[in-house]
N, C-alpha and C. Protein backbone atom coordinates (compact mmCIF):
# COMPACT_ATOMS: atom_id res chain seq x y z
N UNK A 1 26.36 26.77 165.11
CA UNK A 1 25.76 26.96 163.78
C UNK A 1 26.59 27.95 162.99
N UNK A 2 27.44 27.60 162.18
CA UNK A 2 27.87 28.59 161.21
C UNK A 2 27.34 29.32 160.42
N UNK A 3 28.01 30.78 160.51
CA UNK A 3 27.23 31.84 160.23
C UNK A 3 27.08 31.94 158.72
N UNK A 4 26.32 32.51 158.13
CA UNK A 4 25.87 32.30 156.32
C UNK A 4 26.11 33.78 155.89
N UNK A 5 27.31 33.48 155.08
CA UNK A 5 27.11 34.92 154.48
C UNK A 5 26.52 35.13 152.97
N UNK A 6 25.99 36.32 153.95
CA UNK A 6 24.92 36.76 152.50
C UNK A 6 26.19 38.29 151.57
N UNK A 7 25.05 38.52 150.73
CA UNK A 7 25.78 40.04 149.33
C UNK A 7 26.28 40.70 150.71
N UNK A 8 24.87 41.29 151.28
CA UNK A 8 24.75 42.31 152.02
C UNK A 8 26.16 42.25 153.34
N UNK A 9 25.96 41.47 153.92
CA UNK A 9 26.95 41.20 154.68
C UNK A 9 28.51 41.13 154.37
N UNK A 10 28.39 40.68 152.86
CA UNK A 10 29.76 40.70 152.33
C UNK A 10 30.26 42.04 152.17
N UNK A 11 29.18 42.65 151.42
CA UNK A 11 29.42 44.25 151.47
C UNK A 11 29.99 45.17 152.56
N UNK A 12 29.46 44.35 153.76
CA UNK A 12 29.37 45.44 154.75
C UNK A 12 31.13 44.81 155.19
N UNK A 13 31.70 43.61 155.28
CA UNK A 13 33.04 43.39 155.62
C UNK A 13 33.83 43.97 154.62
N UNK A 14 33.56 44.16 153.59
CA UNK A 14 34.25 45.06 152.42
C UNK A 14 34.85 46.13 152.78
N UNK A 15 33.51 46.58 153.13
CA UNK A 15 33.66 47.90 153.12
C UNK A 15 33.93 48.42 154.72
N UNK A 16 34.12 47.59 155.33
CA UNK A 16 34.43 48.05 157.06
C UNK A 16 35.92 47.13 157.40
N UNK A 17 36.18 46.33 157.01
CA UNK A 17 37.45 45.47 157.09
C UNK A 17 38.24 45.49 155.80
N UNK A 18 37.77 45.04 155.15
CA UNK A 18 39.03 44.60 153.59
C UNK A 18 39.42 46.06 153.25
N UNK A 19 38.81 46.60 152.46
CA UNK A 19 38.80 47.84 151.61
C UNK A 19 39.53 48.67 152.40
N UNK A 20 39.57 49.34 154.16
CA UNK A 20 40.86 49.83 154.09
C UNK A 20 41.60 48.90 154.58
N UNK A 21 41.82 47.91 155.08
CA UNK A 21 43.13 47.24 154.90
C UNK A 21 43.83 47.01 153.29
N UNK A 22 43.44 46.95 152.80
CA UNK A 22 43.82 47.49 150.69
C UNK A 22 44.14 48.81 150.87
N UNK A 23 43.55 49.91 151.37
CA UNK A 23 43.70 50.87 151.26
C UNK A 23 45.51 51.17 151.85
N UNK A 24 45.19 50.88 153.47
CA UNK A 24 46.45 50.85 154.37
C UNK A 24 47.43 50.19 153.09
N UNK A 25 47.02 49.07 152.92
CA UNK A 25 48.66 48.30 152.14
C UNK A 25 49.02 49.25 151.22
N UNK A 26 47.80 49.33 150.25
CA UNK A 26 48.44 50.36 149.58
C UNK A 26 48.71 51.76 149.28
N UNK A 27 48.90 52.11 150.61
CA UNK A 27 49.47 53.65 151.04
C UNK A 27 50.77 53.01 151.74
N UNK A 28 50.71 51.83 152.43
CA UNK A 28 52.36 51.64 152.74
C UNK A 28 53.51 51.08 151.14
N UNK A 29 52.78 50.82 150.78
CA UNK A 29 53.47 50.64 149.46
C UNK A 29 53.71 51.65 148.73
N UNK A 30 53.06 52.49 148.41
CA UNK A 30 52.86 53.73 147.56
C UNK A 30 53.86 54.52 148.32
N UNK A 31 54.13 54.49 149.91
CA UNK A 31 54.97 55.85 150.47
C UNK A 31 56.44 55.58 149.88
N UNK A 32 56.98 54.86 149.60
CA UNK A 32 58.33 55.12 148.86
C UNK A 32 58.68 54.92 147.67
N UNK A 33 57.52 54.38 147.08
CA UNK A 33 57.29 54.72 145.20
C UNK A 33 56.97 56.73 145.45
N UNK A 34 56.14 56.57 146.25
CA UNK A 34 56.13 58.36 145.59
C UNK A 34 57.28 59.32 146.58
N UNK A 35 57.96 58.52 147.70
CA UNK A 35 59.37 59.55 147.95
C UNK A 35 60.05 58.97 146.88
N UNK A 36 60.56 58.48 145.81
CA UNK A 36 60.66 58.74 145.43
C UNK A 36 60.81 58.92 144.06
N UNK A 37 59.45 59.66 143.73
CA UNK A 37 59.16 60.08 142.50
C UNK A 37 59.35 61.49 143.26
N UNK A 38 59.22 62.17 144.72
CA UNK A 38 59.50 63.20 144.54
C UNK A 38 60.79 63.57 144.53
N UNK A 39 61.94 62.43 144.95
CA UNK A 39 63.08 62.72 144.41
C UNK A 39 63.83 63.03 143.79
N UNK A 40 63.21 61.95 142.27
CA UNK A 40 63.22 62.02 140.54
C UNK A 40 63.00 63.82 140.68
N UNK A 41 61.50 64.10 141.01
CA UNK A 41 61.00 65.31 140.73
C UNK A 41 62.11 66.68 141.32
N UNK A 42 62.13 66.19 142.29
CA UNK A 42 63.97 67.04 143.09
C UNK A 42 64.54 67.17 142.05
N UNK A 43 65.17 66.18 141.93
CA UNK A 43 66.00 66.06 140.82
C UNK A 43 66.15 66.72 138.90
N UNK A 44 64.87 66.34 138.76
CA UNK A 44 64.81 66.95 137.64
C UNK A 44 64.44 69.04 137.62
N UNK A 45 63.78 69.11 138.84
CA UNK A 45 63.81 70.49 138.86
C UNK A 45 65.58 71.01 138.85
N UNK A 46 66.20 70.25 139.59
CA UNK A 46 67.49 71.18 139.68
C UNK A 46 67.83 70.89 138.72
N UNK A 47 67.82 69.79 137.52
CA UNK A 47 68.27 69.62 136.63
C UNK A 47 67.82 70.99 135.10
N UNK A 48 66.42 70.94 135.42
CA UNK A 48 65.82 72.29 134.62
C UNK A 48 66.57 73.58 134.87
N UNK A 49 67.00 73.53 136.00
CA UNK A 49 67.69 74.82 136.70
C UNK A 49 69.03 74.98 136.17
N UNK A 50 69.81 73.74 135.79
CA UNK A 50 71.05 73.91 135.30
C UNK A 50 70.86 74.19 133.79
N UNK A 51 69.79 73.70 133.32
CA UNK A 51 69.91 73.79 131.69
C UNK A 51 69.48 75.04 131.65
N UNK A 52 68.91 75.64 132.43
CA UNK A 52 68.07 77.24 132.25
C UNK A 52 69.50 78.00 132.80
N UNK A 53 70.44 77.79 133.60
CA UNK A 53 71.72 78.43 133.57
C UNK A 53 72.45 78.30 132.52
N UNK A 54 72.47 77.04 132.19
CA UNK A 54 73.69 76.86 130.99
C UNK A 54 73.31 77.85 129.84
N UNK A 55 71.71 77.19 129.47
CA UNK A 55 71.00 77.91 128.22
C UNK A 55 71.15 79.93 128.61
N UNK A 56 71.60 80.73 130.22
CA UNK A 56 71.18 81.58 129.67
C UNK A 56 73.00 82.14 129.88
N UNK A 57 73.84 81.09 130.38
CA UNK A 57 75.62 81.51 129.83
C UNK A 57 75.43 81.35 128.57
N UNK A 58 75.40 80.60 127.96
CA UNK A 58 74.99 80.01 126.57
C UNK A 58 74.99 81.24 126.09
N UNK A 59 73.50 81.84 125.87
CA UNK A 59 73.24 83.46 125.85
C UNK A 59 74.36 84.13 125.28
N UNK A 60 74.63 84.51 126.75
CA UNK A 60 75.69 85.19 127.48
C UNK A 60 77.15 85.37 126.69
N UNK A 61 77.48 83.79 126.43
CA UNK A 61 78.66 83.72 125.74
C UNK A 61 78.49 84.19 123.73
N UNK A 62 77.61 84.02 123.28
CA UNK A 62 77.00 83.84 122.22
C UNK A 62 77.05 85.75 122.14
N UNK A 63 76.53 86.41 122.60
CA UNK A 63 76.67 87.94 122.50
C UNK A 63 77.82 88.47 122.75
N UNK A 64 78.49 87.80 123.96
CA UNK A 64 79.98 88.18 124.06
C UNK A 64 80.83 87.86 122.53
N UNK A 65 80.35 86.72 122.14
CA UNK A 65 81.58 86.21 120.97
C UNK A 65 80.56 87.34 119.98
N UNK A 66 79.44 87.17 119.61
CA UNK A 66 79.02 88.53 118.78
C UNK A 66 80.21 89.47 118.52
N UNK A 67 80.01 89.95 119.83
CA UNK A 67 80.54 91.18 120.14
C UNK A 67 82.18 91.28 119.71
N UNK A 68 82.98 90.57 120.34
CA UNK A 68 84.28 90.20 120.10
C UNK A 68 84.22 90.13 118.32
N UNK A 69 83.67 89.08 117.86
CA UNK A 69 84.26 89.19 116.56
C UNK A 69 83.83 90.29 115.91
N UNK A 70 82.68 91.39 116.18
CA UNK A 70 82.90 93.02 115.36
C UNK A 70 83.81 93.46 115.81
N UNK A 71 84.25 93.72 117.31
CA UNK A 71 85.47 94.25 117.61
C UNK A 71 86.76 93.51 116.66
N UNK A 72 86.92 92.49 116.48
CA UNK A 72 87.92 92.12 115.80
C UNK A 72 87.76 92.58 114.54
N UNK A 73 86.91 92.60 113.80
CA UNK A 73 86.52 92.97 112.63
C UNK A 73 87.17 94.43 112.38
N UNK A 74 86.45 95.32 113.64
CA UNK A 74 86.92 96.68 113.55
C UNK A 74 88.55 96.18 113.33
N UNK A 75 88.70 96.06 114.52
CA UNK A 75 90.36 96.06 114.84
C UNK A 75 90.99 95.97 113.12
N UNK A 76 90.55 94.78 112.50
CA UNK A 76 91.14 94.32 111.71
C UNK A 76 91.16 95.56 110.49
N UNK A 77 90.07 95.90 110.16
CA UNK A 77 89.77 97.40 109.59
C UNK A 77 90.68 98.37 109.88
N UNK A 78 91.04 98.54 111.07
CA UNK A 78 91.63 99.57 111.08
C UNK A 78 93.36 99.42 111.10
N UNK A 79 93.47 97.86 111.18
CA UNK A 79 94.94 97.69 111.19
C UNK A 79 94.91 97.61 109.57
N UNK A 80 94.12 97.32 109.05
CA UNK A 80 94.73 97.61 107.52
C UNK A 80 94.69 98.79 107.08
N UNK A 81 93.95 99.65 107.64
CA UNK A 81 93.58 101.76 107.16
C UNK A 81 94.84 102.18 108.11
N UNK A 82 95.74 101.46 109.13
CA UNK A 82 96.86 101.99 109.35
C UNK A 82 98.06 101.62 108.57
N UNK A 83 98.36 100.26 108.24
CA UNK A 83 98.85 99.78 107.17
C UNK A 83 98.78 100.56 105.96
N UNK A 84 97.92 100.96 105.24
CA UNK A 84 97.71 100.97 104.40
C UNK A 84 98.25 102.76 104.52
N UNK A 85 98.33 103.39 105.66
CA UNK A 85 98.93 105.04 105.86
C UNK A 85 100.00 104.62 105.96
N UNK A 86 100.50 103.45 106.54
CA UNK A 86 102.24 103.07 107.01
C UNK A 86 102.32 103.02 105.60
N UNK A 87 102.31 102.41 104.47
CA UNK A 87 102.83 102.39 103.13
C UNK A 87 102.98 102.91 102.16
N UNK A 88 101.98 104.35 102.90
CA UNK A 88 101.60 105.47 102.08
C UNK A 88 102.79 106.70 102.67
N UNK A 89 103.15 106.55 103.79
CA UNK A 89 103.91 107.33 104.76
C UNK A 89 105.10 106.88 104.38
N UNK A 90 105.21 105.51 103.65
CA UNK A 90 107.02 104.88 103.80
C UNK A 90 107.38 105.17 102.76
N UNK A 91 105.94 105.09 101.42
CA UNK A 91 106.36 105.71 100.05
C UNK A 91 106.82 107.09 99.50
N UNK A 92 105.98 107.92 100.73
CA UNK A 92 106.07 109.36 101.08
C UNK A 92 107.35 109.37 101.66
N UNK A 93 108.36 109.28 102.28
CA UNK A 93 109.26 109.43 103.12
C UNK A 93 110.38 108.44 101.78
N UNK A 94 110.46 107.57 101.40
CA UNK A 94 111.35 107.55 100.32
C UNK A 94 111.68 108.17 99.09
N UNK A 95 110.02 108.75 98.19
CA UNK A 95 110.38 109.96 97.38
C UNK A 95 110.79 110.97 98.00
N UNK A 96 110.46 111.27 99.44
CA UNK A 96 111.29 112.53 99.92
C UNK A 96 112.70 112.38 99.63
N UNK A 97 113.43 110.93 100.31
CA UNK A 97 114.52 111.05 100.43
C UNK A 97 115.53 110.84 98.76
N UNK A 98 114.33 110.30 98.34
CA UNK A 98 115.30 110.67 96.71
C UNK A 98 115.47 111.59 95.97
N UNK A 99 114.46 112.64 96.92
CA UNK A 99 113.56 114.09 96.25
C UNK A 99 115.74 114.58 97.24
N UNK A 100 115.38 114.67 98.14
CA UNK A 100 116.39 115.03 98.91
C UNK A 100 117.74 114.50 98.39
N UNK A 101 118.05 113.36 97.93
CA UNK A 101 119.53 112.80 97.27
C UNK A 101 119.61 113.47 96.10
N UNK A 102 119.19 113.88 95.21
CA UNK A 102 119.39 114.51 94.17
C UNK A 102 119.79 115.63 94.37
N UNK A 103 118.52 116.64 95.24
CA UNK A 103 119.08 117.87 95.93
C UNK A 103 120.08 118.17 95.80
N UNK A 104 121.08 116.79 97.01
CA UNK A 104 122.03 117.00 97.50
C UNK A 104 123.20 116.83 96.58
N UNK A 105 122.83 115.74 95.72
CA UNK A 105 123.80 115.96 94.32
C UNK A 105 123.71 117.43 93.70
N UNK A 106 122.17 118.25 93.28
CA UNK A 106 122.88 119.26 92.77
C UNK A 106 123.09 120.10 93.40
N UNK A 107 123.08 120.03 94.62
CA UNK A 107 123.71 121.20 95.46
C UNK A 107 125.09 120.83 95.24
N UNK A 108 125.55 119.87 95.88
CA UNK A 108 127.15 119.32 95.43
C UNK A 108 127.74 119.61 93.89
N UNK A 109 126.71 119.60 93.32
CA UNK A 109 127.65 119.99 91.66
C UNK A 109 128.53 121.72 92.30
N UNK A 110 127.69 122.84 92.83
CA UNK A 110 128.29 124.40 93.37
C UNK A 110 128.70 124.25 94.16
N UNK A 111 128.73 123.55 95.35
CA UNK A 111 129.36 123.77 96.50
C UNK A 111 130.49 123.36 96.74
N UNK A 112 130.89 123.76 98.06
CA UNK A 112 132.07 123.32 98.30
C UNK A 112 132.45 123.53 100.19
N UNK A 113 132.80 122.57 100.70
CA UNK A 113 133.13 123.04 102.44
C UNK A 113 134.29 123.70 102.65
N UNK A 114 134.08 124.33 103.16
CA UNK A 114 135.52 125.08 103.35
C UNK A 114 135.48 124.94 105.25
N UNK A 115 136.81 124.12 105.46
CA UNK A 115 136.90 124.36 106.75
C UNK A 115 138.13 125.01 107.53
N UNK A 116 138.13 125.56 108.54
CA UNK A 116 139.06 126.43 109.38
C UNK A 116 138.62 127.91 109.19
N UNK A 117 137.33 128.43 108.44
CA UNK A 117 137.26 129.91 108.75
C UNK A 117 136.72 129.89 109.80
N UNK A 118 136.66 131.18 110.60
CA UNK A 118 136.28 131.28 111.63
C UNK A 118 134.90 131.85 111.39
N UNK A 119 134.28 131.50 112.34
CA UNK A 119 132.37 131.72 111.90
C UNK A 119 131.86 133.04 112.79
N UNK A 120 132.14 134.07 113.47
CA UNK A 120 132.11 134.66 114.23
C UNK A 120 131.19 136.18 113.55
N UNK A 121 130.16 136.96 114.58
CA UNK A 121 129.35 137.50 113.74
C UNK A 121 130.25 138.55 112.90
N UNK A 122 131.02 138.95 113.24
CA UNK A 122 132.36 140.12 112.99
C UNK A 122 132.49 139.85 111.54
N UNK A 123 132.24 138.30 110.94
CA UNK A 123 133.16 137.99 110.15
C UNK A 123 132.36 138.01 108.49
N UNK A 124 132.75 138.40 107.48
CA UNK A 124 131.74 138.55 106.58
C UNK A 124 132.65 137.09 105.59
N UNK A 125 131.80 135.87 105.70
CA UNK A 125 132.09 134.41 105.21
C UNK A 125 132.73 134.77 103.62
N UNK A 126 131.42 135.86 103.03
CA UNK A 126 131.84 135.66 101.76
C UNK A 126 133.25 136.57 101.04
N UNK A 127 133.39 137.24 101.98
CA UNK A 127 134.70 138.27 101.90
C UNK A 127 135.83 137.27 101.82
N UNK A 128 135.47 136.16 102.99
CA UNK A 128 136.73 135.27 103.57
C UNK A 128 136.63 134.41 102.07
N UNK A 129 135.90 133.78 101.41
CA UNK A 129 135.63 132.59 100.24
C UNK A 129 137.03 133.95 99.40
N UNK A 130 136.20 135.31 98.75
CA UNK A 130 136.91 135.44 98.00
C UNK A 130 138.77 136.21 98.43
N UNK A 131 139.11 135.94 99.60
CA UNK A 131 140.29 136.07 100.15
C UNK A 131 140.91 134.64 99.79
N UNK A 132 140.04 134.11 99.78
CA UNK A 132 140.73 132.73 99.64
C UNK A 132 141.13 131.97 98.00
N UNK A 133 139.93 132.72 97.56
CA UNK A 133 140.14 132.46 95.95
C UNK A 133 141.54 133.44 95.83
N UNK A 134 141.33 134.26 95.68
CA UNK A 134 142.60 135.77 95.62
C UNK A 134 143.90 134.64 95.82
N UNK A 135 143.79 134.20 97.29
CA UNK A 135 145.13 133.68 97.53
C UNK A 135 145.45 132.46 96.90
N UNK A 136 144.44 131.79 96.02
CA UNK A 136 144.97 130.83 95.21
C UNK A 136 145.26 131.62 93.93
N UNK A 137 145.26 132.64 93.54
CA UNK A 137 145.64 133.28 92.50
C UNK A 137 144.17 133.28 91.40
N UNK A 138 142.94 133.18 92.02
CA UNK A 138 142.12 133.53 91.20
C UNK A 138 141.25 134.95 91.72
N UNK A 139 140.96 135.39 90.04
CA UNK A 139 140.10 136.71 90.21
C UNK A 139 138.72 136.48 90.50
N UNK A 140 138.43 136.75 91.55
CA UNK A 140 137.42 135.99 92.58
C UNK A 140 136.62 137.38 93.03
N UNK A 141 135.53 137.81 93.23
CA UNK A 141 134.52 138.94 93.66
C UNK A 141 133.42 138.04 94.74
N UNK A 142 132.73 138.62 95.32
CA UNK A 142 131.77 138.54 95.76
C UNK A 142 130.58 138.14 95.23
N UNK A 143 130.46 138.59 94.24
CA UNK A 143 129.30 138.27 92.40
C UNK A 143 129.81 136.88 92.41
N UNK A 144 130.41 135.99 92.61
CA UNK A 144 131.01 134.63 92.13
C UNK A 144 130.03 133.89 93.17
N UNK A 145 129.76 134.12 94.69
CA UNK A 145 129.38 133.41 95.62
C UNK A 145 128.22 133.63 95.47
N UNK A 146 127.08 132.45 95.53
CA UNK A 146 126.07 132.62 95.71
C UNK A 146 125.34 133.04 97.30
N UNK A 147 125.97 131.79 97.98
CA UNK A 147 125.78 131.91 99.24
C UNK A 147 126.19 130.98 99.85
N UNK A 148 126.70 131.46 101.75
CA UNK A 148 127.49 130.79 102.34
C UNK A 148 126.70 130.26 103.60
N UNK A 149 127.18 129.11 103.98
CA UNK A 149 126.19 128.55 105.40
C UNK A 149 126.38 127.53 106.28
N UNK A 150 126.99 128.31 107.51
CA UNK A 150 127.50 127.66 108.21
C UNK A 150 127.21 126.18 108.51
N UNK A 151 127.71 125.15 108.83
CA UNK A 151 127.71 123.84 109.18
C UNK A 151 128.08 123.67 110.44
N UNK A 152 127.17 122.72 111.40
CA UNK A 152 127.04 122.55 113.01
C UNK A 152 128.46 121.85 112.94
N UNK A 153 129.30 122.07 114.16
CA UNK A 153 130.71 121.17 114.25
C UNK A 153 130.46 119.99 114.79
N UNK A 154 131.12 119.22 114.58
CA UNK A 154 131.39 117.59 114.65
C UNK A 154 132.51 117.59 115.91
N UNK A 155 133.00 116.00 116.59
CA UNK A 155 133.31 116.15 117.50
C UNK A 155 135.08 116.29 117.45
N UNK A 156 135.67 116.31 115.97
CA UNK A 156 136.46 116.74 115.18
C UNK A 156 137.07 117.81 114.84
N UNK A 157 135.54 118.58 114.33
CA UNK A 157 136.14 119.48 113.39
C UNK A 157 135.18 120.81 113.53
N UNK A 158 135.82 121.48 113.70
CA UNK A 158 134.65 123.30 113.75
C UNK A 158 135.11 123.63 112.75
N UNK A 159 134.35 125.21 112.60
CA UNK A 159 134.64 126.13 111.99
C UNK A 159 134.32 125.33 110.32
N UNK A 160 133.43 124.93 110.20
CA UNK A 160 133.07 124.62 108.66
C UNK A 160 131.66 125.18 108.12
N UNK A 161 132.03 125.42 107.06
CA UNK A 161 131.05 126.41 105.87
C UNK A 161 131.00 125.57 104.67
N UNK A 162 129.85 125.81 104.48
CA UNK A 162 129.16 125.58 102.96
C UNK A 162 129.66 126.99 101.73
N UNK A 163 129.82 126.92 100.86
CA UNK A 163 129.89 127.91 99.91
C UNK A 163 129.37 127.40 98.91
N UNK A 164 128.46 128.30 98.03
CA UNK A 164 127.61 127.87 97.22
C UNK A 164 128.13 128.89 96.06
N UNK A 165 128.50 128.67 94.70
CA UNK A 165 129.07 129.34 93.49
C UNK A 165 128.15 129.94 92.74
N UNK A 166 127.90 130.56 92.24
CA UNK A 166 126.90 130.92 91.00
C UNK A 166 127.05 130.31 90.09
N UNK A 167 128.34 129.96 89.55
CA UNK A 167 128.48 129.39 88.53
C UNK A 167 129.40 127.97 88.69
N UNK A 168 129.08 126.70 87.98
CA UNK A 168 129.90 125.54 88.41
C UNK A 168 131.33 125.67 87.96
N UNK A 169 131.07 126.48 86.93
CA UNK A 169 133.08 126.41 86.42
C UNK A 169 133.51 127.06 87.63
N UNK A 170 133.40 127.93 88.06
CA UNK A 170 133.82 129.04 89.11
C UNK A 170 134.22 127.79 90.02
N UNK A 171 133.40 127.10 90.38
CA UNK A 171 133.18 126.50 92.19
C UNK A 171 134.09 124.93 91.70
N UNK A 172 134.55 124.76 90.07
CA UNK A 172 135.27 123.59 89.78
C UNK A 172 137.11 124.27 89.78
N UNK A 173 136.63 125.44 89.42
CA UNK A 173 138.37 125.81 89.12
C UNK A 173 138.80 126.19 90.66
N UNK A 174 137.91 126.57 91.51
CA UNK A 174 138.41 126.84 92.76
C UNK A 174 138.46 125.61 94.08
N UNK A 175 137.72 124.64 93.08
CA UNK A 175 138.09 123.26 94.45
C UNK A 175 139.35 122.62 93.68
N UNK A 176 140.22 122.79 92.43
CA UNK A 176 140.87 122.35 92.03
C UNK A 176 142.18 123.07 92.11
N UNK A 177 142.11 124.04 92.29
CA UNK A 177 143.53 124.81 93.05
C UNK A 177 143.54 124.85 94.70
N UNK A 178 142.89 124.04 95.38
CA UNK A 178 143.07 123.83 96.43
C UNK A 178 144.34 123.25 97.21
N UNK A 179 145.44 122.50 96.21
CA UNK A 179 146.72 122.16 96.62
C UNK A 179 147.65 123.27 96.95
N UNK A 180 146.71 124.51 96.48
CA UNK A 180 147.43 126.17 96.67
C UNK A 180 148.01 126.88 98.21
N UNK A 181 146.64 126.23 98.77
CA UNK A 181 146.54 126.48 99.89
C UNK A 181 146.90 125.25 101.16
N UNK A 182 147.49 124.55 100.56
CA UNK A 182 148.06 123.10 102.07
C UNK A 182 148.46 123.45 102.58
N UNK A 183 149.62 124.53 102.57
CA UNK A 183 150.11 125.33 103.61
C UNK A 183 149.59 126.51 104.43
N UNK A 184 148.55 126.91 103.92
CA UNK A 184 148.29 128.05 104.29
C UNK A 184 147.02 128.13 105.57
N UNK A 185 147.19 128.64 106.48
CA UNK A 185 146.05 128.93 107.34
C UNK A 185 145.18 130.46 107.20
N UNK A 186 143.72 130.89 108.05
CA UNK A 186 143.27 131.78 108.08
C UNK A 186 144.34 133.38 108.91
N UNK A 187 145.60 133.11 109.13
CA UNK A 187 146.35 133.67 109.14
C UNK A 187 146.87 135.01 107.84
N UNK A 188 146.45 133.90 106.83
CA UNK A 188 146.81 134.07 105.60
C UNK A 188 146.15 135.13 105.29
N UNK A 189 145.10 135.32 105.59
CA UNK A 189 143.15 136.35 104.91
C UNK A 189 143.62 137.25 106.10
N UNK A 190 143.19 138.42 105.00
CA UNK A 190 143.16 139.86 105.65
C UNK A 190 142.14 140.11 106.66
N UNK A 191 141.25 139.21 106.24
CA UNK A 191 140.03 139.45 107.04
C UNK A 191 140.01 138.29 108.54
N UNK A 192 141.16 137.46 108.23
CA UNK A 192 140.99 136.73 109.52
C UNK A 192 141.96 137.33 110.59
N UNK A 193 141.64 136.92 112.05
CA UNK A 193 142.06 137.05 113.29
C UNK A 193 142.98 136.20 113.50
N UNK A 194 142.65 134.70 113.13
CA UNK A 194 143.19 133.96 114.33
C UNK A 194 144.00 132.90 113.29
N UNK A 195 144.37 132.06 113.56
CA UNK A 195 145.30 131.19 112.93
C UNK A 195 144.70 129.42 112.93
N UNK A 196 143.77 129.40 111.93
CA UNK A 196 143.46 128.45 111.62
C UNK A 196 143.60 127.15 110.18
N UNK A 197 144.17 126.26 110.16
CA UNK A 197 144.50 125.66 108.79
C UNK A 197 143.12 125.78 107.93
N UNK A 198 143.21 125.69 106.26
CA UNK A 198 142.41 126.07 105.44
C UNK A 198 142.16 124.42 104.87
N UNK A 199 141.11 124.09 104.69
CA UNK A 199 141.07 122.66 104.21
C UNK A 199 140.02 123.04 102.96
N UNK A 200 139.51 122.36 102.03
CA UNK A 200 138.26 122.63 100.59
C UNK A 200 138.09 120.73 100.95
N UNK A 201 137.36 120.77 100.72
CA UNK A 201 136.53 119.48 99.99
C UNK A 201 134.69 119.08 99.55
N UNK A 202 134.50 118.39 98.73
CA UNK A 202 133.10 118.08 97.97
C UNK A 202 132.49 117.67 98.74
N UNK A 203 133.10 116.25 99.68
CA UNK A 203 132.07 115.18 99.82
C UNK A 203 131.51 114.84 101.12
N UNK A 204 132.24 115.85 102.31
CA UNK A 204 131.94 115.72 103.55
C UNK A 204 130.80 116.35 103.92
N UNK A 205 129.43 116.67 103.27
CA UNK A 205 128.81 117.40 103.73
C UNK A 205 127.62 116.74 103.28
């Protein structure tokens, strides 16, 4: 006699046979849909992890370059406030030296080098200038020289002096009788010792 199934009975195979065999299937189905979704989920955490590194070099680099371009900024500031002393220093240092070329022109209008006296403390320079005028045949004093000053020797030439005139005619008529003396050395001057040739000229100094 085949058996009659009733609600009740259906219910009860439902729920004691079918329902977890549904259940079982679908937990064997479900186990590698959700490994992996926790894979995905792996995955996207380390992925959050790199953007939360990048985002905090990111940062990182973003304050550094901040930083760098005020430093450059400074830098740049101050290479123009040095510039700007270099051009002030180069303008300064060329009126000097034109302040100084003129000088040296009007010092050159009185002066004159006289080389071969002997420079020694013994020796009174301006005695020797007007021994030397004397011996070109001019009336020459001490009152004529302003002042005399020695010059460091060269690898040439010692024993050279500056003489400075009071007056320019004085210091023109006495570099112009200088052909007086081509022959003559500090031999010549009462006041010299030793025997040195007498040379005059303007422009070596």
């Amino acid at each position: 006699m085949a058996t009659k199934f009733t609600k009740e009975s259906f219910l009860q195979l439902w729920k004691d046979e079918l329902l977890p065999s549904i259940h079982k299937k679908i937990q064997e189905e479900l186990k590698p849909i959700l490994k992996d979704i926790n894979d995905v989920k792996g995955k996207c955490d380390e992925i959050e992890k790199s953007q939360k590194f990048l985002a905090d070099q990111y940062d990182s680099i973003m304050i550094l370059l901040q930083t760098t371009k005020k430093q450059i900024s400074g830098l740049k500031q101050s290479t123009n406030q040095n510039k700007a002393k270099i051009d002030q220093l180069e303008k300064l240092s060329n009126d000097q030296n034109a302040i100084i070329d003129e000088l040296q022109q009007y010092i050159r209008r009185d002066c004159i080098e006289v080389t071969g006296v002997p420079l020694t403390p013994d020796v009174n320079a301006k005695q020797i200038i007007v021994e030397i005028g004397q011996l070109m045949g001019m009336e020459l004093t001490e009152h004529h020289v302003s002042t005399t000053h020695p010059l460091p020797a060269t690898k040439n030439i010692k024993n050279r002096l500056i003489v400075k005139f009071v007056h320019r005619d004085v210091k023109d008529e006495f570099y112009k009788k200088r052909k007086m003396i081509a022959a003559k050395t500090t031999k010549d001057l009462p006041s010299a010792c030793c025997s040195e040739w007498l040379y005059l000229s303007e422009d070596s100094y």
